[in-house]
N, C-alpha and C. Protein backbone atom coordinates (compact mmCIF):
# COMPACT_ATOMS: atom_id res chain seq x y z
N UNK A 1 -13.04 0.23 0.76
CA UNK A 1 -12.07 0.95 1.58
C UNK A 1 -10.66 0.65 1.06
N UNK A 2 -9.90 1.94 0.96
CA UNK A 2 -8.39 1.77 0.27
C UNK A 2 -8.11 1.76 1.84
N UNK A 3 -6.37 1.52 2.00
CA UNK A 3 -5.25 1.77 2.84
C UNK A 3 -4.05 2.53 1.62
N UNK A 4 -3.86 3.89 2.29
CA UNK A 4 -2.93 4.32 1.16
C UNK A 4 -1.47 4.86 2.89
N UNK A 5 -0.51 3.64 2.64
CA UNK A 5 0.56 4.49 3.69
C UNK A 5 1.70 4.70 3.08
N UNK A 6 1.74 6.16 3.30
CA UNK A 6 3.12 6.63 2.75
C UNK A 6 3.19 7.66 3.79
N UNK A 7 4.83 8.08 4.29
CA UNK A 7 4.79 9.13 4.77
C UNK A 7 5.21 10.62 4.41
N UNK A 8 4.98 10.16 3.05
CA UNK A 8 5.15 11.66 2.76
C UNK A 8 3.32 12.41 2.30
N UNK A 9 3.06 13.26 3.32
CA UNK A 9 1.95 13.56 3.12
C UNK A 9 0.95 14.26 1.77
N UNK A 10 2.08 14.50 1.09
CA UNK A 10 1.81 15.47 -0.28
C UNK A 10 1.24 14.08 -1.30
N UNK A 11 2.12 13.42 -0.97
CA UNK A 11 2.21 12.15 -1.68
C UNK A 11 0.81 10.80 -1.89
N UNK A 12 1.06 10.53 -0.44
CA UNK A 12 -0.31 10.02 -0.09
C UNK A 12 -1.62 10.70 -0.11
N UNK A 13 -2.23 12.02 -0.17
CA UNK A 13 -3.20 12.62 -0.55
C UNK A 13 -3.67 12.53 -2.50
N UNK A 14 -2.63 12.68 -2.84
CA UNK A 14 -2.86 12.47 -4.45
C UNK A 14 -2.99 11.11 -4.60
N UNK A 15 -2.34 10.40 -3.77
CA UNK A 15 -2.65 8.56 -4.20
C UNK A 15 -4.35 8.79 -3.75
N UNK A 16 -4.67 9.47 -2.67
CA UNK A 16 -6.13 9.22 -2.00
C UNK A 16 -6.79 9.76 -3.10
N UNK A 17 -6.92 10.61 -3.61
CA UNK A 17 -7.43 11.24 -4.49
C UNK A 17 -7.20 10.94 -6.03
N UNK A 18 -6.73 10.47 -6.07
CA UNK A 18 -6.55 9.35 -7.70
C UNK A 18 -7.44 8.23 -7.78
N UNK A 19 -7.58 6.95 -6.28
CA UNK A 19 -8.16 6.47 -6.30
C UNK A 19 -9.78 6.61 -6.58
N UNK A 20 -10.40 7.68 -6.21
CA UNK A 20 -11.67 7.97 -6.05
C UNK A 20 -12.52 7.23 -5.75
N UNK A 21 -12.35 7.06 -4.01
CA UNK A 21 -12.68 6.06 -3.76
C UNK A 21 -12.53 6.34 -2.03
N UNK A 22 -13.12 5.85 -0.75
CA UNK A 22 -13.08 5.79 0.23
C UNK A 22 -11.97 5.45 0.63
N UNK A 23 -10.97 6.14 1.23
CA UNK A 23 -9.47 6.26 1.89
C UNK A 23 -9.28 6.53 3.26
N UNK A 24 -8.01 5.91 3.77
CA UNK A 24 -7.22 6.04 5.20
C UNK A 24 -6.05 5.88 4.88
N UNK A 25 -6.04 7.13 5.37
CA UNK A 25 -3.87 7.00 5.19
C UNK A 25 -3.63 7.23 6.33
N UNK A 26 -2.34 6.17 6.32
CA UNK A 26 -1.13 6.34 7.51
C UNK A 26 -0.14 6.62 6.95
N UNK A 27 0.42 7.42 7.81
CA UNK A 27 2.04 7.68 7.52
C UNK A 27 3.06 6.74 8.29
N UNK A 28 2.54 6.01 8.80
CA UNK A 28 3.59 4.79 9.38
C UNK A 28 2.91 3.88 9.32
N UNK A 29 3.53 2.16 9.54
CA UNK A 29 2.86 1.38 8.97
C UNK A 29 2.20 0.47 10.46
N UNK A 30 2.66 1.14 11.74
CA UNK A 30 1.95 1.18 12.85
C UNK A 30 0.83 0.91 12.98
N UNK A 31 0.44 2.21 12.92
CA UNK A 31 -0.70 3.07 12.58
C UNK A 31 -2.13 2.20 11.84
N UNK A 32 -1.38 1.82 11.12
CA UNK A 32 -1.72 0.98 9.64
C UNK A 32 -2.51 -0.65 10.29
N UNK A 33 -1.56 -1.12 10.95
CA UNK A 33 -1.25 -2.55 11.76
C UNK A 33 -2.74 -2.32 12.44
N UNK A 34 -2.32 -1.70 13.46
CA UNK A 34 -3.14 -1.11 14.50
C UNK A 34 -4.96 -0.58 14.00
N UNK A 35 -4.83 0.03 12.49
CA UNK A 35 -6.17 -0.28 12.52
C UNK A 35 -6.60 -0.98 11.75
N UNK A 36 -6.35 -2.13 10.82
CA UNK A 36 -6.61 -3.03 10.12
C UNK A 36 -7.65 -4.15 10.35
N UNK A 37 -7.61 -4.23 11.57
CA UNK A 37 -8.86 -5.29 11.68
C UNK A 37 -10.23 -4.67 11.70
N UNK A 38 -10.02 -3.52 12.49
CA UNK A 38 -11.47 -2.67 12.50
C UNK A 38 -11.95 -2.27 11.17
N UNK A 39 -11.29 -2.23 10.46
CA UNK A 39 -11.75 -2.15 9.06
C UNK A 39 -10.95 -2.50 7.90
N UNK A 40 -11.06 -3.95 7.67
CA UNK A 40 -9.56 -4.29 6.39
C UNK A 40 -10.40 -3.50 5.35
N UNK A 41 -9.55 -3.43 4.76
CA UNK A 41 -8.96 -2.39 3.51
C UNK A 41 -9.49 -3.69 2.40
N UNK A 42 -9.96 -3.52 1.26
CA UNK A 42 -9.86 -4.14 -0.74
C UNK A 42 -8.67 -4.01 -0.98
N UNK A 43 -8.10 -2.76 -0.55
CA UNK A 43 -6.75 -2.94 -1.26
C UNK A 43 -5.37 -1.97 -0.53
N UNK A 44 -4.23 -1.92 -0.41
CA UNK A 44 -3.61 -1.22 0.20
C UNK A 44 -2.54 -0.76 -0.87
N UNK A 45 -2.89 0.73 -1.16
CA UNK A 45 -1.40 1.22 -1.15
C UNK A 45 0.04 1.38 -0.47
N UNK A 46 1.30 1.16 -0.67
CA UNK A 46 1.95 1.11 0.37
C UNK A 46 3.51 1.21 -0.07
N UNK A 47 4.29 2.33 0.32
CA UNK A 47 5.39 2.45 0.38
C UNK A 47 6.62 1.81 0.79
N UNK A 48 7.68 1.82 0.69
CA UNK A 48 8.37 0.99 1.12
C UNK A 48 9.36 2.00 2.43
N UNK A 49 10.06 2.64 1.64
CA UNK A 49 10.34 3.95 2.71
C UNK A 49 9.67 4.71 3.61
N UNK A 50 9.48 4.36 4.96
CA UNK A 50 8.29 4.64 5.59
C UNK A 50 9.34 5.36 7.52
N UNK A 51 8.95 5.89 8.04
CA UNK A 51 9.38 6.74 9.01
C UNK A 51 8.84 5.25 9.74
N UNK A 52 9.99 4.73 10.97
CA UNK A 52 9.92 3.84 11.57
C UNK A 52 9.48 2.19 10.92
N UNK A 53 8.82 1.81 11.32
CA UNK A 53 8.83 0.59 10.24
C UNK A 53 8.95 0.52 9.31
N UNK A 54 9.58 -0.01 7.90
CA UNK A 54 9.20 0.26 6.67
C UNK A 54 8.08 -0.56 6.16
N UNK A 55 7.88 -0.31 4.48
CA UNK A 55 7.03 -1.71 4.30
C UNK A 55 7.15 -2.66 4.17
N UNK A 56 8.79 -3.45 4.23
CA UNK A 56 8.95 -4.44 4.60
C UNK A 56 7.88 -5.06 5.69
N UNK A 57 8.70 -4.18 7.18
CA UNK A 57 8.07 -4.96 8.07
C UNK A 57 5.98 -5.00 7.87
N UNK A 58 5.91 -4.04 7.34
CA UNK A 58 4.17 -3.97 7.29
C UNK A 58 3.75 -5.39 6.21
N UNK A 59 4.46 -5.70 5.70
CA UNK A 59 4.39 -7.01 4.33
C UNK A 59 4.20 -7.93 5.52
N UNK A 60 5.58 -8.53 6.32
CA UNK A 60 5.89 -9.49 7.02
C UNK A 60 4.70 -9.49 8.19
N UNK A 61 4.21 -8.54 8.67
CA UNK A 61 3.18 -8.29 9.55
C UNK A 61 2.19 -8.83 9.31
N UNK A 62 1.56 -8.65 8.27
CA UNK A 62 0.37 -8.75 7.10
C UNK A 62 0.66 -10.09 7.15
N UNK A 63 1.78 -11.02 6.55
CA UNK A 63 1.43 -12.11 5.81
C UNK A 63 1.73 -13.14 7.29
N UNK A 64 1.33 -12.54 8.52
CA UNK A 64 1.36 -13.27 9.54
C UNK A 64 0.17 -14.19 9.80
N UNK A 65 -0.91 -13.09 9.15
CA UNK A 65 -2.38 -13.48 9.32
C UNK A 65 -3.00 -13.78 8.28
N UNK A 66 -3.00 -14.84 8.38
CA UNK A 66 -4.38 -15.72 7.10
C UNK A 66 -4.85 -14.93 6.60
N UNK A 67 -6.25 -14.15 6.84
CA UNK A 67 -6.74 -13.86 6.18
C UNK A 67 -6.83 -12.20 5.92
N UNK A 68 -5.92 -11.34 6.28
CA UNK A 68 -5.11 -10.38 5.95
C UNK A 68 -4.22 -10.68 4.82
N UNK A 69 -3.45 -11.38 5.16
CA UNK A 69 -2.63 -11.87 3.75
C UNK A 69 -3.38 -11.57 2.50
N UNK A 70 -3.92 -12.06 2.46
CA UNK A 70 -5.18 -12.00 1.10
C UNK A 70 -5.68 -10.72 0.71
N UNK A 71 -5.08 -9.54 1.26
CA UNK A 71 -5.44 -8.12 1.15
C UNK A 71 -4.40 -7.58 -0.08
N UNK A 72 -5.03 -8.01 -1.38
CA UNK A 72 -4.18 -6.81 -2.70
C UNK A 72 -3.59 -5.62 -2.19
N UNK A 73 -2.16 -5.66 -2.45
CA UNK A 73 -1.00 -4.85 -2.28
C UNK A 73 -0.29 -4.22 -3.36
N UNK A 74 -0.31 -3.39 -3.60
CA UNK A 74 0.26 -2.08 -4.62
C UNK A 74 1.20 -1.46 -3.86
N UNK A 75 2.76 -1.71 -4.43
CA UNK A 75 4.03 -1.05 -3.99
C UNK A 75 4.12 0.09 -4.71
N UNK A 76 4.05 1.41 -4.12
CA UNK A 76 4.82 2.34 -4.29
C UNK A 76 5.96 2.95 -3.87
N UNK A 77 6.84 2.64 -4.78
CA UNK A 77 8.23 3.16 -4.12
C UNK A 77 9.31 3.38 -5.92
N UNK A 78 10.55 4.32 -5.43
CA UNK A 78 11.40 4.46 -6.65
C UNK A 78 12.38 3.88 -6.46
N UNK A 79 12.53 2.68 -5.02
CA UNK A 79 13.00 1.72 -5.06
C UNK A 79 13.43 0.43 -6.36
N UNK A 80 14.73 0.14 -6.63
CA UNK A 80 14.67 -0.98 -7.42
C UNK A 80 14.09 -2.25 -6.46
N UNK A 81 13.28 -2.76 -6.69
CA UNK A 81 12.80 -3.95 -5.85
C UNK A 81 13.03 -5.48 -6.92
N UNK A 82 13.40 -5.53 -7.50
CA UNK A 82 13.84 -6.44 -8.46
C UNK A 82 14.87 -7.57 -7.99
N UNK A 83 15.73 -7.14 -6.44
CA UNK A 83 16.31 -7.95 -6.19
C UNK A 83 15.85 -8.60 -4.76
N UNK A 84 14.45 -8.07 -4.11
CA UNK A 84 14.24 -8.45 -3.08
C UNK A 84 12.77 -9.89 -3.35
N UNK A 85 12.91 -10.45 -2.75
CA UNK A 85 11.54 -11.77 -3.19
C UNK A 85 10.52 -11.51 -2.26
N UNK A 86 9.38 -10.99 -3.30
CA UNK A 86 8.41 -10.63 -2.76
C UNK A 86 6.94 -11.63 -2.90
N UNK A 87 7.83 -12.76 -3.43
CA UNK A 87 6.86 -13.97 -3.89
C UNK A 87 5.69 -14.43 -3.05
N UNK A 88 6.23 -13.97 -1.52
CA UNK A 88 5.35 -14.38 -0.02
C UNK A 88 4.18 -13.61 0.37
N UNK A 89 4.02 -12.26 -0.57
CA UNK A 89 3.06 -11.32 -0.49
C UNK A 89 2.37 -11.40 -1.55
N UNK A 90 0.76 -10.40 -1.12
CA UNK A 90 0.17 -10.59 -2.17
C UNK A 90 -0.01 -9.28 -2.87
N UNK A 91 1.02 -9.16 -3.73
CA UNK A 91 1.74 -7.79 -4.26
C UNK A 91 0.69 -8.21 -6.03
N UNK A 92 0.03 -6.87 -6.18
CA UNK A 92 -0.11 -6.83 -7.31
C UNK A 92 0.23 -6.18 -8.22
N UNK A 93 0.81 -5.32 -7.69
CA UNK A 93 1.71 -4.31 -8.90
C UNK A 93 2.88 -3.51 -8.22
N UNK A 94 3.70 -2.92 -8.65
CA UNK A 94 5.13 -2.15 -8.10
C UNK A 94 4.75 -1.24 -9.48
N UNK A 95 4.42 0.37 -8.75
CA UNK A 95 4.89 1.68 -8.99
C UNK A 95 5.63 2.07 -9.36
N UNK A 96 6.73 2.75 -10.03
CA UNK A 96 7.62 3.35 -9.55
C UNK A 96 6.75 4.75 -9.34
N UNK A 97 7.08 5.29 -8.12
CA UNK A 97 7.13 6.82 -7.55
C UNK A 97 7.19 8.26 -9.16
N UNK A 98 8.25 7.96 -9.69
CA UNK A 98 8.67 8.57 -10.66
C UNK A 98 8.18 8.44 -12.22
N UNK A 99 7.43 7.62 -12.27
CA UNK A 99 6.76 7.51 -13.56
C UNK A 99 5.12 7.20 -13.66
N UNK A 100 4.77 6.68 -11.96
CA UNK A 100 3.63 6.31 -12.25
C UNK A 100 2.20 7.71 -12.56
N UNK A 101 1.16 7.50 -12.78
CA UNK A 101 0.18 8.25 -13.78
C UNK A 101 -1.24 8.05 -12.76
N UNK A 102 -1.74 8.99 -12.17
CA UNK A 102 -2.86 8.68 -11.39
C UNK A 102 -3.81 8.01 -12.28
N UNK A 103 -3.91 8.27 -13.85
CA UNK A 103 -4.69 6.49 -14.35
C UNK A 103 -4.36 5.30 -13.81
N UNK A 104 -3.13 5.17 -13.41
CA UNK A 104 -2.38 3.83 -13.25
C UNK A 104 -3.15 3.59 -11.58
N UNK A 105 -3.07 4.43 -10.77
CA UNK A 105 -3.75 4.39 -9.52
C UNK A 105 -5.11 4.07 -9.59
N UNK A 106 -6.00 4.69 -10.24
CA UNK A 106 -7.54 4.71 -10.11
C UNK A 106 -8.06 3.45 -11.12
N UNK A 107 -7.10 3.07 -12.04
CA UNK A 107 -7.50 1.89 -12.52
C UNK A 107 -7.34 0.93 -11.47
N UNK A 108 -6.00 0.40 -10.59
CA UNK A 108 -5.96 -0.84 -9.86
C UNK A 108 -7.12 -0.27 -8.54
N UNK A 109 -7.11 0.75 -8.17
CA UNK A 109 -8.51 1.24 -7.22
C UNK A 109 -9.84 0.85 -7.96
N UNK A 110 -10.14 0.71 -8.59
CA UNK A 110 -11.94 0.23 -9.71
C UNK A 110 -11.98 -1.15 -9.75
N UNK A 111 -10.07 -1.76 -10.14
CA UNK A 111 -10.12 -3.03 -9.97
C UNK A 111 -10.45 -3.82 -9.11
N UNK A 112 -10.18 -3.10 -7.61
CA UNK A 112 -10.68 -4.08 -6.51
C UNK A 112 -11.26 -2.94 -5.25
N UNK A 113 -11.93 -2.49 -5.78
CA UNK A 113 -13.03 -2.08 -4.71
C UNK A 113 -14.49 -1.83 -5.38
């Protein structure tokens, strides 16, 4: 099971569909919070620019709980994130929005699911 949240819906459907692979998208990271235990996710896609919470707060949420924490995280965003420390998460790769290649998606999706 992926977690792909972005709220732009055009957006997050092609991440779902790159992965090839069993998906749930949220468009807020609520949403996201809220159904995570009923079924954690292998891996979560996840935006940073997000309608109401961003993915900040969905990071800080996440790394509240033990063993959530431990859930591989893939940033997508065209965010420079280079100056924020993301050392506390368990971030395995940063996207950029603008260059990335649905190979680049469906490879880290094979990697951990």
């Amino acid at each position: 099971m992926i977690f792909v949240i972005d709220d732009d819906e055009i957006m997050a459907e092609c991440i779902a569909s790159a992965t090839n692979s069993e998906t749930n998208i949220f468009s807020n990271a609520i949403d996201a919070i809220n159904s995570i235990d009923e079924t954690p996710p292998n891996l979560i896609f996840l935006d940073i620019l997000l309608d109401g919470p961003d993915g900040f707060t969905f990071l800080n949420e996440l790394a509240s709980y033990p063993d959530l924490s431990k859930i591989p995280i893939v940033i997508i965003s065209s965010l420079d994130l280079k100056k924020y420390n993301l050392n506390n998460y368990n971030i395995i790769k940063i996207l950029d929005k603008s260059t990335m290649l649905p190979e680049d998606i469906e490879r880290l999706a094979n990697a951990y699911t």
